[in-house]
Every structure is written in structure tokens, then in C-alpha cells.
Protein backbone atom coordinates (compact mmCIF):
# COMPACT_ATOMS: atom_id res chain seq x y z
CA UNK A 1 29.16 13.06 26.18
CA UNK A 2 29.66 16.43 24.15
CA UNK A 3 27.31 18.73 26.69
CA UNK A 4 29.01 16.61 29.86
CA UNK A 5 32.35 18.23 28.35
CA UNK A 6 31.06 21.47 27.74
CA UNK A 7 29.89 22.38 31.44
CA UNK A 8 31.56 25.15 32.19
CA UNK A 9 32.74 29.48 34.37
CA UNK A 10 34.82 34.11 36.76
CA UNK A 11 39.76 38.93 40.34
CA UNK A 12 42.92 38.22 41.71
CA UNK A 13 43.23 35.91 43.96
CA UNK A 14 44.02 36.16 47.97
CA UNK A 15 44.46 33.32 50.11
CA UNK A 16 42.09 35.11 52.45
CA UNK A 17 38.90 32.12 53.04
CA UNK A 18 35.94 33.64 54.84
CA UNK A 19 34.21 30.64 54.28
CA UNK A 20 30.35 30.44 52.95
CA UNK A 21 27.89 33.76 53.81
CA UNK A 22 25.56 32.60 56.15
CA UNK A 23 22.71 33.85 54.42
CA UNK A 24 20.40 30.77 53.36
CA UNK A 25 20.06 30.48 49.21
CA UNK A 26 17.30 31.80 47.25
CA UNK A 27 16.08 30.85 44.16
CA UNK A 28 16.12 33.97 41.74
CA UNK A 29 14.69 31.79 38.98
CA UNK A 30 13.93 28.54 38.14
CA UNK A 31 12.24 26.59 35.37
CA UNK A 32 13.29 29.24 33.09
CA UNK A 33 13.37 27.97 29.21
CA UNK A 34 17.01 28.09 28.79
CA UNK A 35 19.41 26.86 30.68
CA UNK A 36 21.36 29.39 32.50
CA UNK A 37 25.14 29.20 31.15
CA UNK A 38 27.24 32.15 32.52
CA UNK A 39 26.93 35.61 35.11
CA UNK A 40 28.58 38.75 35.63
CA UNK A 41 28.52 41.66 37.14
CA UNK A 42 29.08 45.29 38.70
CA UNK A 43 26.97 45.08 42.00
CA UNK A 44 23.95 43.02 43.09
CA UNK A 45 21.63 45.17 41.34
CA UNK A 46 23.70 45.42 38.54
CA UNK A 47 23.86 41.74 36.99
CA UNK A 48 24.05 39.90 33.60
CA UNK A 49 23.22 36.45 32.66
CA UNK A 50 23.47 34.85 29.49
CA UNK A 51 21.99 30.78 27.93
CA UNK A 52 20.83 28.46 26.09
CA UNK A 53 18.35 29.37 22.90
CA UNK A 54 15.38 27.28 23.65
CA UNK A 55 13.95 28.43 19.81
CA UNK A 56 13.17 31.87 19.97
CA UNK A 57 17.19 33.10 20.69
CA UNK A 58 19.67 33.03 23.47
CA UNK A 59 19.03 34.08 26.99
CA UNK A 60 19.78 37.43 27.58
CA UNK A 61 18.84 38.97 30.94
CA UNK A 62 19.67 41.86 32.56
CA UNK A 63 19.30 42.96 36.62
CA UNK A 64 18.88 46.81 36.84
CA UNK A 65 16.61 49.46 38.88
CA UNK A 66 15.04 46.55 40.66
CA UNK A 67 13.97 44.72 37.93
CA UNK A 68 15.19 42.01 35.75
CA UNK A 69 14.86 42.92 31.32
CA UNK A 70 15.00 40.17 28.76
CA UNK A 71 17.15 41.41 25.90
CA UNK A 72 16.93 39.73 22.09
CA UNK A 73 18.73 40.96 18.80
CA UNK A 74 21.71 38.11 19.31
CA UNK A 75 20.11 36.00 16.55
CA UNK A 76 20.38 32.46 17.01
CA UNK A 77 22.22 29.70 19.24
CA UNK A 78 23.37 29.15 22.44
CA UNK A 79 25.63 32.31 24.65
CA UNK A 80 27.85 30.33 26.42
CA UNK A 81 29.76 33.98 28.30
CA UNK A 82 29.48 36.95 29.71
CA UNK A 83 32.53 38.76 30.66
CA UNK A 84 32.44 42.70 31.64
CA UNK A 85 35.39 44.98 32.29
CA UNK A 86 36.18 48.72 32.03
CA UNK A 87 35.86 48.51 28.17
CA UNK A 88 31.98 47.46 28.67
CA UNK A 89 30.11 44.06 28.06
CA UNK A 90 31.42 41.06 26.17
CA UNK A 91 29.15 37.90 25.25
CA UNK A 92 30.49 35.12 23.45
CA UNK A 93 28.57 31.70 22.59
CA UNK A 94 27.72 29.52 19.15
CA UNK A 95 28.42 29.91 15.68
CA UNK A 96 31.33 31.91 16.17
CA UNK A 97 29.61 35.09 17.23
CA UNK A 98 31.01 37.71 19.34
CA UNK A 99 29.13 40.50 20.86
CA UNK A 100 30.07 43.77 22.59
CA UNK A 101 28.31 46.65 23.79
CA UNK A 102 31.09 49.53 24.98
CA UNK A 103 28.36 51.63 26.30
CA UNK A 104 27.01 53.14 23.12
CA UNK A 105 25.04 50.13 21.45
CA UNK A 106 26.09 46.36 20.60
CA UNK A 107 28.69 45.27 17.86
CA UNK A 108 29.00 42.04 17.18
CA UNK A 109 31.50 39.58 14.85
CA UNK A 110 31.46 36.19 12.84
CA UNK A 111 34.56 35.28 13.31
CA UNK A 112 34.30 30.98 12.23
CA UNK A 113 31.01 29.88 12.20
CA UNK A 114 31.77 26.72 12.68
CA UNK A 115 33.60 27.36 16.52
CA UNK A 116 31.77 28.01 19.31
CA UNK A 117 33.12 30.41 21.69
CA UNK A 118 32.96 29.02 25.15
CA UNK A 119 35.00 31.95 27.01
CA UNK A 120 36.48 34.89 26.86
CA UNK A 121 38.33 37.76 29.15
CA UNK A 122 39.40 41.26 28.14
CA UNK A 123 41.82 43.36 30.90
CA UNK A 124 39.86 46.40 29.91
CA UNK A 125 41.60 48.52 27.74
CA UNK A 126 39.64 47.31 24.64
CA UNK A 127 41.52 43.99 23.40
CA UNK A 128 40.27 40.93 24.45
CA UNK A 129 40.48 36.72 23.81
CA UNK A 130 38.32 34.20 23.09
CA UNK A 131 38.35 30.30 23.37
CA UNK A 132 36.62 27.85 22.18
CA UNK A 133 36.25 24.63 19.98
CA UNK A 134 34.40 23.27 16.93
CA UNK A 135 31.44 20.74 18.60
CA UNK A 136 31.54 18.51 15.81
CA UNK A 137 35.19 17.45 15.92
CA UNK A 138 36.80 15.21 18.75
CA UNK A 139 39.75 16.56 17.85
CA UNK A 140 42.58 19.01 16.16
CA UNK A 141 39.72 22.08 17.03
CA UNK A 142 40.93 24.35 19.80
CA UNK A 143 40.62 27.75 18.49
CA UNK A 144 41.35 31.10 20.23
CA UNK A 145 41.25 34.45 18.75
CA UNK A 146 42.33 37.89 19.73
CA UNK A 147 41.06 41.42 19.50
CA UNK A 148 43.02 44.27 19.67
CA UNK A 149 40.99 47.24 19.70
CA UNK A 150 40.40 47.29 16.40
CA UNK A 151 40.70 43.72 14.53
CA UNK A 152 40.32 40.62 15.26
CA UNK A 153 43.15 37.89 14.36
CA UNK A 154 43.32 34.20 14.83
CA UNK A 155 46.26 32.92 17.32
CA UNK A 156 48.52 29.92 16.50
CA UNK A 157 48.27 27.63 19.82
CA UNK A 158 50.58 25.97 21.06
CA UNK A 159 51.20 21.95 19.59
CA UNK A 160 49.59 20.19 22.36
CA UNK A 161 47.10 22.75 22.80
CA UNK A 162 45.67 23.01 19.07
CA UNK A 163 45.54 19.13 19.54
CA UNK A 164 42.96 19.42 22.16
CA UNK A 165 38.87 19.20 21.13
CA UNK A 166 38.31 23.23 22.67
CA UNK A 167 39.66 25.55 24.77
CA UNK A 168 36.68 25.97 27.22
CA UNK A 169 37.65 29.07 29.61
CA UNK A 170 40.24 31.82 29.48
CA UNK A 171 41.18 34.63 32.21
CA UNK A 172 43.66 36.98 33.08
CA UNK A 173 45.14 38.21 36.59
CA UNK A 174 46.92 40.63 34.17
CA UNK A 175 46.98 41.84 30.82
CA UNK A 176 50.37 39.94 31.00
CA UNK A 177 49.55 36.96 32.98
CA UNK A 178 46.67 34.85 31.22
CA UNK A 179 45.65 31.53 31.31
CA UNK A 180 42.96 29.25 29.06
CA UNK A 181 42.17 25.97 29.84
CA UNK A 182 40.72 23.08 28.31
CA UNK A 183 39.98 19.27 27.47
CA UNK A 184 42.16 16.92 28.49
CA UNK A 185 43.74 18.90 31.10
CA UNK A 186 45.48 22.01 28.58
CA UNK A 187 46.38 24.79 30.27
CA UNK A 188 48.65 28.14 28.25
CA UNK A 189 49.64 30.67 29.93
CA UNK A 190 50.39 33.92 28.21
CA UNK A 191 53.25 35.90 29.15
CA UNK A 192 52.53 39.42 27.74
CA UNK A 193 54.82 37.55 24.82
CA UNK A 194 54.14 34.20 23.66
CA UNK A 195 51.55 31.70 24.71
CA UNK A 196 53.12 28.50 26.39
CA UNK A 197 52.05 24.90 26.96
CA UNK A 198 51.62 24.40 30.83
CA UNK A 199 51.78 20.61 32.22
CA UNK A 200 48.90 20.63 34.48
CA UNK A 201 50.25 17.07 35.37
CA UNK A 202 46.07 15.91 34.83
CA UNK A 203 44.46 14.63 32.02
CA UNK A 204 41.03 15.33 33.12
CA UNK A 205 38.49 17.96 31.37
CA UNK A 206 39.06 21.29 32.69
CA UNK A 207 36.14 23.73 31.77
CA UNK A 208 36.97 26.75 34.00
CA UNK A 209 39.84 28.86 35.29
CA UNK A 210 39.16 32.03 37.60
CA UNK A 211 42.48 33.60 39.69
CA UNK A 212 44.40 30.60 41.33
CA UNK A 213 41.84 27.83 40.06
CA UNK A 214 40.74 25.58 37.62
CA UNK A 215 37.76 23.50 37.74
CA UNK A 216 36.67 20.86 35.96
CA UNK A 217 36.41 16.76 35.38
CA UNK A 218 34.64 13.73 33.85
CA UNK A 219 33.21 11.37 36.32
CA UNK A 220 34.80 13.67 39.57
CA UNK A 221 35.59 16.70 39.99
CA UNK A 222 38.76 18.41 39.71
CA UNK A 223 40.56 21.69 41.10
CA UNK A 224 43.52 22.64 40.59
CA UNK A 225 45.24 25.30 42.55
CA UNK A 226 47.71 27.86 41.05
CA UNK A 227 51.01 28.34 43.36
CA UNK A 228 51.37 31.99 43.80
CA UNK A 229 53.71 33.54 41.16
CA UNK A 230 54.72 30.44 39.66
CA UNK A 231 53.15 28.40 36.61
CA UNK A 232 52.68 25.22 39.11
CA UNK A 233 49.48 23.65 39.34
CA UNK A 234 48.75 21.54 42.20
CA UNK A 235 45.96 19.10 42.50
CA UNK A 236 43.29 20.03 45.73
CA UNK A 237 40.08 18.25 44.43
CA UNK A 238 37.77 17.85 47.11
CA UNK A 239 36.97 13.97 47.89
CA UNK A 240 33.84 12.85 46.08
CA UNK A 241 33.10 15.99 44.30
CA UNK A 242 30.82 15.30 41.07
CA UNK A 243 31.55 17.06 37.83
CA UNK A 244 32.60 21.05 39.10
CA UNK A 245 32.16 23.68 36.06
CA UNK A 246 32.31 27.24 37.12
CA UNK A 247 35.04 28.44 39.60
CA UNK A 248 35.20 32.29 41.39
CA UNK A 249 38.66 33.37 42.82
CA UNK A 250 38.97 36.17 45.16
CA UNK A 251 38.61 36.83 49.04
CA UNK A 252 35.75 33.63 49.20
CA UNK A 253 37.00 30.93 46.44
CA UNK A 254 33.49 28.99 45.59
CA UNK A 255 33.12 26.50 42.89
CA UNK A 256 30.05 24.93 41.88
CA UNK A 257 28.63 21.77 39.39
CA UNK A 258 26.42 18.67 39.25
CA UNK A 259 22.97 18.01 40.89
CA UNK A 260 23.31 21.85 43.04
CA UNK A 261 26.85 21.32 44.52
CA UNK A 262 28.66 24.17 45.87
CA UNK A 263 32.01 24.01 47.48
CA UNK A 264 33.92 26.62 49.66
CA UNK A 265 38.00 27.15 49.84
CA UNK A 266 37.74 27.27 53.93
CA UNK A 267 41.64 27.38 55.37
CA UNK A 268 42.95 26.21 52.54
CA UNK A 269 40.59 23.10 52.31
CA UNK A 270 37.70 22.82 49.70
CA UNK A 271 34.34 21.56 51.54
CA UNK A 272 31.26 21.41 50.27
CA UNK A 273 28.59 23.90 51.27
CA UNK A 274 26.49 22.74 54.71
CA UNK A 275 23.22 25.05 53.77
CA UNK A 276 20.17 23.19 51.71
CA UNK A 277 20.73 24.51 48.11
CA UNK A 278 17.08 24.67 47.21
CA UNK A 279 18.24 23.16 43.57
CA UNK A 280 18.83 19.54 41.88
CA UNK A 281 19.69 21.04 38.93
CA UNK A 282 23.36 21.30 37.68
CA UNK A 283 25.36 24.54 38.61
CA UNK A 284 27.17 25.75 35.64
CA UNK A 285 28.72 28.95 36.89
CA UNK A 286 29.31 31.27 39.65
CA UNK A 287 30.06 34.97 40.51
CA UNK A 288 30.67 36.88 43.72
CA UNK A 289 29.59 40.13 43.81
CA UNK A 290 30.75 43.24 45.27
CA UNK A 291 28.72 43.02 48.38
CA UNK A 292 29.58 39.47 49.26
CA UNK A 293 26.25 37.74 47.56
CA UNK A 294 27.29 34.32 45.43
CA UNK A 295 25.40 33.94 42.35
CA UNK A 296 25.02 30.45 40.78
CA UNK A 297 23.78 29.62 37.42
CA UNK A 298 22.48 26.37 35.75
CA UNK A 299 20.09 24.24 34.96
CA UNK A 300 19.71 20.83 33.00
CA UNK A 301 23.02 20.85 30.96
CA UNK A 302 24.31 17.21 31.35
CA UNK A 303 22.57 16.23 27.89
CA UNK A 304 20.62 18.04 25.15
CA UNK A 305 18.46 20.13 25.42
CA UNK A 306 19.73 22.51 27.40
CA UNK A 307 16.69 23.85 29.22
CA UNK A 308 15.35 24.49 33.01
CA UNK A 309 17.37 27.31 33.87
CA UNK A 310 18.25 28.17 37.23
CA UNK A 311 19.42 31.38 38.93
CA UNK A 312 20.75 30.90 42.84
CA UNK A 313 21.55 33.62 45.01
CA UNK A 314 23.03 33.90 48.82
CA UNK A 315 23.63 36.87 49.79
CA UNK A 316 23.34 40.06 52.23
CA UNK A 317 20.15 40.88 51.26
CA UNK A 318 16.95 40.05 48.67
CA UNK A 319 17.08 40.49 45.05
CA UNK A 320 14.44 40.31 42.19
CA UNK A 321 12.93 37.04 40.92
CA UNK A 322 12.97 36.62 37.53
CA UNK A 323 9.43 36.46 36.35
């Protein structure tokens, strides 16, 4: 039940839908001993993905000069997300560790041992904020915790957000305009100010927000679509969607979750994706890159352990497998 809940991933937003590439998918890797948990990147040949620890320490891989580098030093547990931004590379994952490397060598913080950080977004400058929940509570054990250049400092949620079991996702279409989302159907939004309680008007899971869009679910899956330039959320959940846990915003909205399934914002509709995803695994989260490739990440994350990794990719052109 805990892992369903914890399936979870991230531009502004334009109502722009291009609808899916037509390039078929690709499996970049597969059976990897991890599963895969969260992406990000600069380009197609500039990409990050972060998972599981299978026993020897988290995933940690890294796409550059045509090759794909396994990275280790981030002790032990599971990296549940990797967020870049003009400040350099965040990662964020279990026992309340925080890494960051601004270009000149990784830092990293402690900052509860006993939360896991499932998300976190930074608008660049420096400062960012992290979500996330302690995994052996039910209850009363949303956390979130902010960074501002220098220190970090715990933030007082909101009532009916501290209720919640976590916090799973947070992002920003500003460094005034941010939203986190979580169990039970929380959503804050923070106004450069204060953060504020949001009725989402759903009580289902939601485990990732990106732009306009939050993803999520229990037994279906869930979007919810932000109006523009109001706090509204309005329910557009595709019919018989499974379990969706990573969202992307942008010029080609694409959510993905359960057993491969990938769905596409087309005219203001979400359908699901018409190629053969070459992948039975769970999708866990997505990111578009700058040259219009999709990259999906999963692998067997519906119940422990949290292994198989996949990496999918559909896109302009070919990209390193993952050996």
C-alpha cells in the first residue's frame, strides 16, 4: 500500500498540444537493478536519472559525451528526485538527505532522518524546497523544508496540509507561484508570501504536479488541470487510466504510470499513447527534452523491492543504452 502511494514526477505551461512524436519508443535500459525513480535534464545528451538502492547505494546515472557514467558517494537509500536549474543539480530521496552539486563538487544535508524527501524544485537563484513525508506514519507527517542560499529551515504547513501522510511533489511556474501536492488530494500554493491550503475538490493521492497538472490516484488515475492564472483545479482524468505518477507540462503535456501507460494532452483531451511501448513495467516519471524526445522512467515500484529499472525514450533521434 505504502510504495502504491509513493509512485511518483517535471516549464510553464502552454495550451499548445502537438500531440505524441511519431518516433517509435526505445528502450534505453531495462532490467537495471534499481528501479528508475526520477529524470532531468539540459538536452538529450545531457541527462540525469536517479533510483532505488538495490544494496550497494542509490542509482545515480549520468548521460554525457555519448556515454552513460554511474556515479556513487550518496551513501545509502533510495533517491527519489532530480531537479536541475541555473543554480546546478539537486537530488533529494531517503533518510532526509539532500544533495547538490552547483558546479564545483557535491554538498549534501541531513536535514530529519526520519523524512524522506520525495520532491523538490529550486527557481534557480540558489534557494530551493523540498517535500516529503515520514514512511512509517499514516499520518500527521507532511514535512517541507526550505533553503535559502545559505540555511536550511523547516516550514510550518498549512492545518490540513501537515495532516496529510507526505507531501509527494513540489514545483514552481515562478519563484512566486509554487505548488506541492500530496496524499489525499493536498495541494498549497505559495504566493511569494504565505503558503495556502488549495481545495483540489478530490480526495485521491496526488504524487506529481508539473505546470498546469497534477497527476496521481489509487485504483485510477487522476489529472487535474490548473485554470490559467487562477488557483482552480479542474478534474480531466482520462477514462480508465490506471495509477498515473509522473506528469511533464509544456508545449506536449505527457503523463505516464502503471503497466507502461503513457498519455498525451491532444486538443485539450488526454488519450493514451497509440505506439507499442516496448515496456510492462510501471512508468514512474517523465521529462521532455529540449529537442522534443520524451523520456520515461520506471520499473517494478508497485510493492517492495523496488528493482527492474527501466529507461524509455521517443525521440528525434538515437541515444545511448545503458549498459
Amino acid at each position: 500500500m505504502l510504495l502504491a502511494l509513493l509512485l511518483a514526477c517535471p516549464g510553464p505551461d502552454d495550451t499548445a498540444d502537438t500531440g505524441e512524436p511519431e518516433a517509435p519508443w526505445q528502450l534505453v535500459g531495462e532490467n537495471l537493478p534499481g528501479a528508475v525513480l526520477s529524470v532531468w535534464g539540459t538536452a538529450a545528451t545531457d541527462v540525469w536519472v536517479v533510483g532505488a538502492d538495490p544494496g550497494s547505494g542509490p542509482m545515480v546515472l549520468h548521460l554525457h559525451d555519448d556515454a552513460w557514467e554511474a556515479l556513487d558517494g550518496f551513501g545509502t537509500g533510495d533517491l527519489w528526485w532530480v531537479h536541475g536549474d541555473d543554480s546546478g543539480v539537486w537530488l533529494a530521496g531517503a533518510g532526509g538527505r539532500v544533495f547538490h552539486d552547483p558546479g564545483t563538487g557535491w554538498e549534501s544535508w541531513t536535514l530529519d532522518a526520519a523524512t524522506t524527501w520525495y520532491g523538490l524544485w529550486g527557481p534557480g537563484d540558489g534557494t530551493a524546497w523540498v517535500v516529503g513525508g515520514d514512511p512509517t506514519q499514516s499520518t500527521d507527517a507532511a514535512a517541507m523544508w526550505h533553503y535559502d542560499g545559505a540555511e536550511w529551515a523547516e516550514v510550518v504547513l498549512p492545518t490540513e496540509a501537515a495532516a496529510k501522510f507526505a507531501l509527494f511533489k513540489v514545483h514552481g511556474n515562478a519563484a512566486d507561484d509554487v505548488w506541492a501536492v500530496g496524499s489525499g488530494g493536498v495541494a498549497v500554493h505559495w504566493d511569494g508570501t504565505a503558503w495556502s491550503w488549495i481545495d483540489t475538490l478530490s480526495s485521491q493521492t496526488l504524487l506529481t504536479v508539473d505546470a498546469n497538472y497534477a497527476v496521481g490516484g489509487t485504483a485510477n488515475g487522476v489529472i487535474l488541470e490548473l485554470s490559467p492564472g487562477s488557483t482552480t483545479w479542474t478534474d480531466v482524468s482520462p477514462a480508465y487510466a490506471g495509477l498515473l505518477a509522473g506528469v511533464r507540462g509544456g508545449s506536449l503535456p505527457v503523463a505516464v504510470g502503471v503497466r507502461g501507460s503513457v498519455y498525451w494532452r491532444r486538443d485539450g483531451v488526454w488519450e493514451p499513447d497509440a505506439r507499442p511501448i516496448p515496456t510492462y513495467q510501471d512508468f514512474h516519471g517523465v521529462w521532455t527534452d529540449p529537442e522534443g524526445g520524451v523520456w520515461a522512467v520506471g520499473g517494478h515500484t508497485s510493492s517492495s523491492p523496488l528493482i527492474q529499472g527501466v529507461i524509455g525514450y521517443s525521440g528525434p533521434g538515437l541515444v545511448p543504452t545503458v549498459e
